[in-house]
N, C-alpha and C. Protein backbone atom coordinates (compact mmCIF):
# COMPACT_ATOMS: atom_id res chain seq x y z
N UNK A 1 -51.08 -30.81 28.21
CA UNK A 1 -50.55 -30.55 26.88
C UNK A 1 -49.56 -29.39 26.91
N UNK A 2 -49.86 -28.37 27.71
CA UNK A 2 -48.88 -27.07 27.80
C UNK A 2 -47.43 -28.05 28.17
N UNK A 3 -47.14 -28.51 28.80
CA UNK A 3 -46.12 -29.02 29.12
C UNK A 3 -44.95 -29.37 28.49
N UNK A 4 -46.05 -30.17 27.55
CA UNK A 4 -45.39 -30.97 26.40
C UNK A 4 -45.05 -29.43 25.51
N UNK A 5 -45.81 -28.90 25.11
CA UNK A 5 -45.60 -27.89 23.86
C UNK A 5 -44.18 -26.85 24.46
N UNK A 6 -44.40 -26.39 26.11
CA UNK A 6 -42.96 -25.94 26.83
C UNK A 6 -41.98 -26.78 25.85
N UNK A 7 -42.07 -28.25 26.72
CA UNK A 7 -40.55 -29.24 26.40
C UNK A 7 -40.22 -28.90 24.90
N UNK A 8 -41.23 -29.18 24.11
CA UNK A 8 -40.95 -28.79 22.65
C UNK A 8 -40.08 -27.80 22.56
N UNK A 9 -40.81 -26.86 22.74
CA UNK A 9 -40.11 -25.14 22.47
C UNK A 9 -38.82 -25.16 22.53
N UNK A 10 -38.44 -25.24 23.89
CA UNK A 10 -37.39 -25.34 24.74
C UNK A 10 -36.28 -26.55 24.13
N UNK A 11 -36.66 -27.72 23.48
CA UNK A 11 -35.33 -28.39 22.65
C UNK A 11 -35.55 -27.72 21.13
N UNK A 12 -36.29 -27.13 20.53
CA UNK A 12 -35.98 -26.09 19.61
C UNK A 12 -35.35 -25.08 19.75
N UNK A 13 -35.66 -24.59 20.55
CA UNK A 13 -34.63 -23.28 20.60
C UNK A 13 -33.11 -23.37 20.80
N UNK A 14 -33.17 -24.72 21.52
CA UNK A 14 -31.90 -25.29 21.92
C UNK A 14 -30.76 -25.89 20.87
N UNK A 15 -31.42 -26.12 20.05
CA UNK A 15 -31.26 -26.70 18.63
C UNK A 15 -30.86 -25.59 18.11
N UNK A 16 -31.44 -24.36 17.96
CA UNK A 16 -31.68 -23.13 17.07
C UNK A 16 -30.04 -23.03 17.43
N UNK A 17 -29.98 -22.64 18.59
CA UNK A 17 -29.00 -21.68 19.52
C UNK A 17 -27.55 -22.91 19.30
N UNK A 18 -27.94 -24.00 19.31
CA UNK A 18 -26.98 -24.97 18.81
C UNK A 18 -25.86 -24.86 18.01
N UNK A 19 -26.79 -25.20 16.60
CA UNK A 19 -26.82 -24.39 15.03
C UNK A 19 -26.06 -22.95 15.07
N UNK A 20 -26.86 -22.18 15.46
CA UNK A 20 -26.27 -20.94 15.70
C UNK A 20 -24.69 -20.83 16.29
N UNK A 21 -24.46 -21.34 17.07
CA UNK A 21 -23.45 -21.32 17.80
C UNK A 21 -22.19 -21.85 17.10
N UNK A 22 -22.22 -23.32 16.51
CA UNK A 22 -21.77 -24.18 15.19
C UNK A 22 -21.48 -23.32 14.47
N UNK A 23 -22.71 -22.09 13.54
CA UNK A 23 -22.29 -21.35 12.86
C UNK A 23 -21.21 -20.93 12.89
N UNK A 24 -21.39 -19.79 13.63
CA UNK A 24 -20.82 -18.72 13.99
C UNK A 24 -19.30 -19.16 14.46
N UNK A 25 -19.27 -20.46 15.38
CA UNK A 25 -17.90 -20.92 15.65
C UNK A 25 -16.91 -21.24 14.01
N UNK A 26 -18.02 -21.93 13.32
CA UNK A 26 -17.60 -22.09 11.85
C UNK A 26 -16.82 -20.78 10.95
N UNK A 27 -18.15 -19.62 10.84
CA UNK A 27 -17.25 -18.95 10.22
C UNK A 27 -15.83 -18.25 10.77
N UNK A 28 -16.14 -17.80 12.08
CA UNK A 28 -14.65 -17.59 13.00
C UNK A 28 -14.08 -18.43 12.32
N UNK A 29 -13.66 -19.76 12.47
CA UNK A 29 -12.30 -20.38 11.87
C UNK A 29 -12.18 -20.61 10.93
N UNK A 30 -12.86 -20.16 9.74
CA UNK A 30 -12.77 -19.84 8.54
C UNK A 30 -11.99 -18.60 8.13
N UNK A 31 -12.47 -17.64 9.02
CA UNK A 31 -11.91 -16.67 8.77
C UNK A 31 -10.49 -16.52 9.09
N UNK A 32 -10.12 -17.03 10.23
CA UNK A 32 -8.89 -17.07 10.86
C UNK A 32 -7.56 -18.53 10.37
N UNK A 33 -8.66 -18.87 9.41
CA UNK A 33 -7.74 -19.82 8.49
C UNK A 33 -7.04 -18.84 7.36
N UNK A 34 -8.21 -18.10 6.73
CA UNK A 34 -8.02 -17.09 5.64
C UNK A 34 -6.87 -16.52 5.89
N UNK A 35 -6.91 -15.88 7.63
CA UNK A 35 -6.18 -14.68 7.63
C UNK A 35 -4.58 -15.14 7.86
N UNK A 36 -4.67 -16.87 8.42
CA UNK A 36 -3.25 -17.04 8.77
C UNK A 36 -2.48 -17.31 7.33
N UNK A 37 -3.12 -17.52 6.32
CA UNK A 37 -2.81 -17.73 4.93
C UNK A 37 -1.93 -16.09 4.50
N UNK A 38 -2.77 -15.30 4.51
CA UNK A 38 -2.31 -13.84 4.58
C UNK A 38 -0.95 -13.17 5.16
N UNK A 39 -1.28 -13.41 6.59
CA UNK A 39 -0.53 -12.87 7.31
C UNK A 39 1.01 -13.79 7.51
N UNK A 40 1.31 -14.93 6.85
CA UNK A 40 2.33 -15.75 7.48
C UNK A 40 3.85 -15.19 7.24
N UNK A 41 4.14 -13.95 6.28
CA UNK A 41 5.00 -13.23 6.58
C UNK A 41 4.95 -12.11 7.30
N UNK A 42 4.13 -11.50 8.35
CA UNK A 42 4.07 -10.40 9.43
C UNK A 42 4.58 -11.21 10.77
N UNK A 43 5.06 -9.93 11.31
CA UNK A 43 5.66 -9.78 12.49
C UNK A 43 4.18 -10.79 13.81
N UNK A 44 4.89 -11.25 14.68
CA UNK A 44 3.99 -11.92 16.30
C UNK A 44 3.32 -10.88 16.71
N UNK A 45 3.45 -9.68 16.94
CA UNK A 45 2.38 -9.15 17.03
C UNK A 45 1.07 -8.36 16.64
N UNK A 46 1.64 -8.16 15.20
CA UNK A 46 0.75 -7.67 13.91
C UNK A 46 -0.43 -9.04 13.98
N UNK A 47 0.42 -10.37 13.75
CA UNK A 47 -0.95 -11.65 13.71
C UNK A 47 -1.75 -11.55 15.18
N UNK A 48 -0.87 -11.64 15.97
CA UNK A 48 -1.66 -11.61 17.23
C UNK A 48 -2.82 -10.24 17.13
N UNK A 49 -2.88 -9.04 16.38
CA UNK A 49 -3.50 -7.99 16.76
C UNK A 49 -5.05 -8.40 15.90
N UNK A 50 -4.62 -9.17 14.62
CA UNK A 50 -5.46 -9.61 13.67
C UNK A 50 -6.44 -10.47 14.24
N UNK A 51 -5.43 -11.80 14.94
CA UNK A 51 -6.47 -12.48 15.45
C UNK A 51 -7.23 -12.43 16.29
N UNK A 52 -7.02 -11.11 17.23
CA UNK A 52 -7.78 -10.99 18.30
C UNK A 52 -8.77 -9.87 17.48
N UNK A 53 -8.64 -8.87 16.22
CA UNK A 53 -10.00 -8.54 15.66
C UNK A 53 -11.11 -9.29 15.20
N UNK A 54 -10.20 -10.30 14.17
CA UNK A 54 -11.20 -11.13 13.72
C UNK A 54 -12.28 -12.26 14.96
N UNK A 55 -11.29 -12.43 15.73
CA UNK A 55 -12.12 -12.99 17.14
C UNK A 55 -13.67 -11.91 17.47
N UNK A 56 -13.02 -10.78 18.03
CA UNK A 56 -13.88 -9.86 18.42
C UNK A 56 -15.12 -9.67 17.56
N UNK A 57 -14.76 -9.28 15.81
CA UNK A 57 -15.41 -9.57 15.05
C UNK A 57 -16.94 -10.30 15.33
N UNK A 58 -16.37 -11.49 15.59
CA UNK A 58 -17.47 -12.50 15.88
C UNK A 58 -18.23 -13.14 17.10
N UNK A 59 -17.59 -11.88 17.83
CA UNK A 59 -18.20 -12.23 18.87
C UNK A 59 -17.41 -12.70 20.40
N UNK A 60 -15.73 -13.75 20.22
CA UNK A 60 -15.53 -14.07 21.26
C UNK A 60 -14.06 -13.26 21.52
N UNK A 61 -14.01 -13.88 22.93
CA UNK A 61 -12.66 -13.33 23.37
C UNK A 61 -11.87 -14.68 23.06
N UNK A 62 -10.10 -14.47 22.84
CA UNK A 62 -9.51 -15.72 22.74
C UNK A 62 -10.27 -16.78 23.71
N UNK A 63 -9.95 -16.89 24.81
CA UNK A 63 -10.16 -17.87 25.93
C UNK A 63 -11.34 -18.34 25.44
N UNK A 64 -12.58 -17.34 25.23
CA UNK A 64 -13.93 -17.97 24.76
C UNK A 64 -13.89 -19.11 23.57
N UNK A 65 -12.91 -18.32 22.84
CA UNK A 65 -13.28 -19.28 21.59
C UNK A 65 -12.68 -20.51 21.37
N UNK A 66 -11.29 -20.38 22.28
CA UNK A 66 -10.19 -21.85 23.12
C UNK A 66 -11.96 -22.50 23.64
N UNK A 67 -12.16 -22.21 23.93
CA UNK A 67 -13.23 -22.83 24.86
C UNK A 67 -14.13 -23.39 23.77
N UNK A 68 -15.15 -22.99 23.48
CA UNK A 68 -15.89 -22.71 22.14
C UNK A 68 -15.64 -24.19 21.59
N UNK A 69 -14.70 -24.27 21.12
CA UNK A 69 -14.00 -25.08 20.34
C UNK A 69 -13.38 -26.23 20.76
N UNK A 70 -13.01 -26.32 21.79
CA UNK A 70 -12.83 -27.82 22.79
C UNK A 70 -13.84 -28.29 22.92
N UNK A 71 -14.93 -27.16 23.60
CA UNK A 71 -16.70 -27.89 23.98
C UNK A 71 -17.02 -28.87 22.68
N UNK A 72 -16.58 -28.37 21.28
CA UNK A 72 -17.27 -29.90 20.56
C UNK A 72 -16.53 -31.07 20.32
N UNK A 73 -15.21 -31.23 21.07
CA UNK A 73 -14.29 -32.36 21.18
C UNK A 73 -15.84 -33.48 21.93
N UNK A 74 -16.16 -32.78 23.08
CA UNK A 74 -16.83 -33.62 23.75
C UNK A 74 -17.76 -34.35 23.04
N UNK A 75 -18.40 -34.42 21.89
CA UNK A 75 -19.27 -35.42 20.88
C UNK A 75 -18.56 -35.04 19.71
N UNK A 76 -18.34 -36.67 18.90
CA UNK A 76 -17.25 -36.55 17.81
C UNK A 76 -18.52 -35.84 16.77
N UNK A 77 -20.18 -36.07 16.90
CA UNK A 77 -20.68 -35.71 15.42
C UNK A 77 -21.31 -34.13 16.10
N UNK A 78 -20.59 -33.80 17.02
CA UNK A 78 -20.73 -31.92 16.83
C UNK A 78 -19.09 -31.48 16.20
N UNK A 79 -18.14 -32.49 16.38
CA UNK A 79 -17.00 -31.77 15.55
C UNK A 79 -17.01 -32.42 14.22
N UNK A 80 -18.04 -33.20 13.98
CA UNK A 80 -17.62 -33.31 12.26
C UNK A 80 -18.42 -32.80 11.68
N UNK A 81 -19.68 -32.25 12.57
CA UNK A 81 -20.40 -31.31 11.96
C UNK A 81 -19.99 -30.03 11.67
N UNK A 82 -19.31 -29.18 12.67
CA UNK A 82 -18.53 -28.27 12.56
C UNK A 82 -17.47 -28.04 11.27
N UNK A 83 -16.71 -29.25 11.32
CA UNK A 83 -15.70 -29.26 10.44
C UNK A 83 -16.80 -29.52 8.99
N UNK A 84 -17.75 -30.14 8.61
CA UNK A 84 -18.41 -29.79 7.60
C UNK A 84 -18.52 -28.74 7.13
N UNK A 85 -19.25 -28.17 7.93
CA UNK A 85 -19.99 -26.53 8.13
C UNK A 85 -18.32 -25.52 7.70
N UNK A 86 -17.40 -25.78 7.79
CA UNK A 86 -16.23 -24.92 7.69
C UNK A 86 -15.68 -25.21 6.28
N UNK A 87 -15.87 -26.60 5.69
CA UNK A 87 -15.42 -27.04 4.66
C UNK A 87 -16.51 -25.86 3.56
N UNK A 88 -17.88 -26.30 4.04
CA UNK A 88 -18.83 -25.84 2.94
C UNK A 88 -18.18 -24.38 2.42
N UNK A 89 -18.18 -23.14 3.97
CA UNK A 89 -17.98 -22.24 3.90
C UNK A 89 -16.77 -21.40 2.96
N UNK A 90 -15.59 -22.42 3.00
CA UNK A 90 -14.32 -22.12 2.53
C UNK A 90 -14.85 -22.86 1.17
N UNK A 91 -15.70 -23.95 0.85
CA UNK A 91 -15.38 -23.85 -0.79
C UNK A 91 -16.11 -23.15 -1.49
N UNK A 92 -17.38 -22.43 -0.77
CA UNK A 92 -18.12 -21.57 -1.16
C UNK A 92 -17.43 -20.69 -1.88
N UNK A 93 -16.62 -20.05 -0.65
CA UNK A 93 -15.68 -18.96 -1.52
C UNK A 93 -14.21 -19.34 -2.55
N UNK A 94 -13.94 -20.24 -2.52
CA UNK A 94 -12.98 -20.87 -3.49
C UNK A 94 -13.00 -22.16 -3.61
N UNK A 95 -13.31 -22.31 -4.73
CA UNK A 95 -13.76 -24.23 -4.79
C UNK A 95 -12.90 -24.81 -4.42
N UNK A 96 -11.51 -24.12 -4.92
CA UNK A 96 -10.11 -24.76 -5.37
C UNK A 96 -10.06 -25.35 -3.96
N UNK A 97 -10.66 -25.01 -2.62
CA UNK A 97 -10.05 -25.54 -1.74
C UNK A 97 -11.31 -27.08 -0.80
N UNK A 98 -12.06 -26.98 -2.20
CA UNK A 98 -13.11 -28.27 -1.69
C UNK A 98 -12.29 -29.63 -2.01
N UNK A 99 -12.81 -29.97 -0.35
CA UNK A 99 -12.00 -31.62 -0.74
C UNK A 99 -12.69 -32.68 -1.50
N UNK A 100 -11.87 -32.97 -2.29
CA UNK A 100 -12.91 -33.98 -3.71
C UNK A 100 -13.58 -34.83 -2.78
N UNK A 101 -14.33 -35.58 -3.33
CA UNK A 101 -15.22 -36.63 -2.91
C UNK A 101 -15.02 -38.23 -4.29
């Protein structure tokens, strides 16, 4: 029975850390949607300085989050989950930008 209750654990947490990961990739490009909205009259390296805070912010380095973010090309329902998860987030904070249904 221990075995089984391991395997358990172990695709929960995996799940958890999943989720988590989804998150967190979510709000990053939420945020960095926000900010290119903002910033689209500043100078290449003022955005570049932004996007590499708001990156840091959350955790990745560019390359990581290039990465990050290809990894859910590889199954289409981890990127439409993602892209859910980003929709929710952005109409949370302004409806105006929820896509009707």
């Amino acid at each position: 029975m221990r075995p089984l209750a391991s395997s358990l654990l172990a695709l929960f947490l995996i799940a958890c850390d999943t989720t988590e990961s989804t998150d967190r990739l979510a709000d990053t490009y939420v945020d960095l949607l926000r900010y290119r909205d903002r910033a689209a009259q500043s100078d290449t390296s003022a955005i570049r300085a932004g996007i590499d805070s708001i990156l840091s912010t959350h955790g990745y380095t560019p390359d990581g989050y290039r990465s990050a973010f290809a990894s859910l090309a590889d199954d289409p329902s981890d990127l439409a989950a993602f892209f859910s998860r980003a929709e929710s987030r952005m109409s949370a904070t302004n409806p105006a930008l929820a896509t009707p249904r």
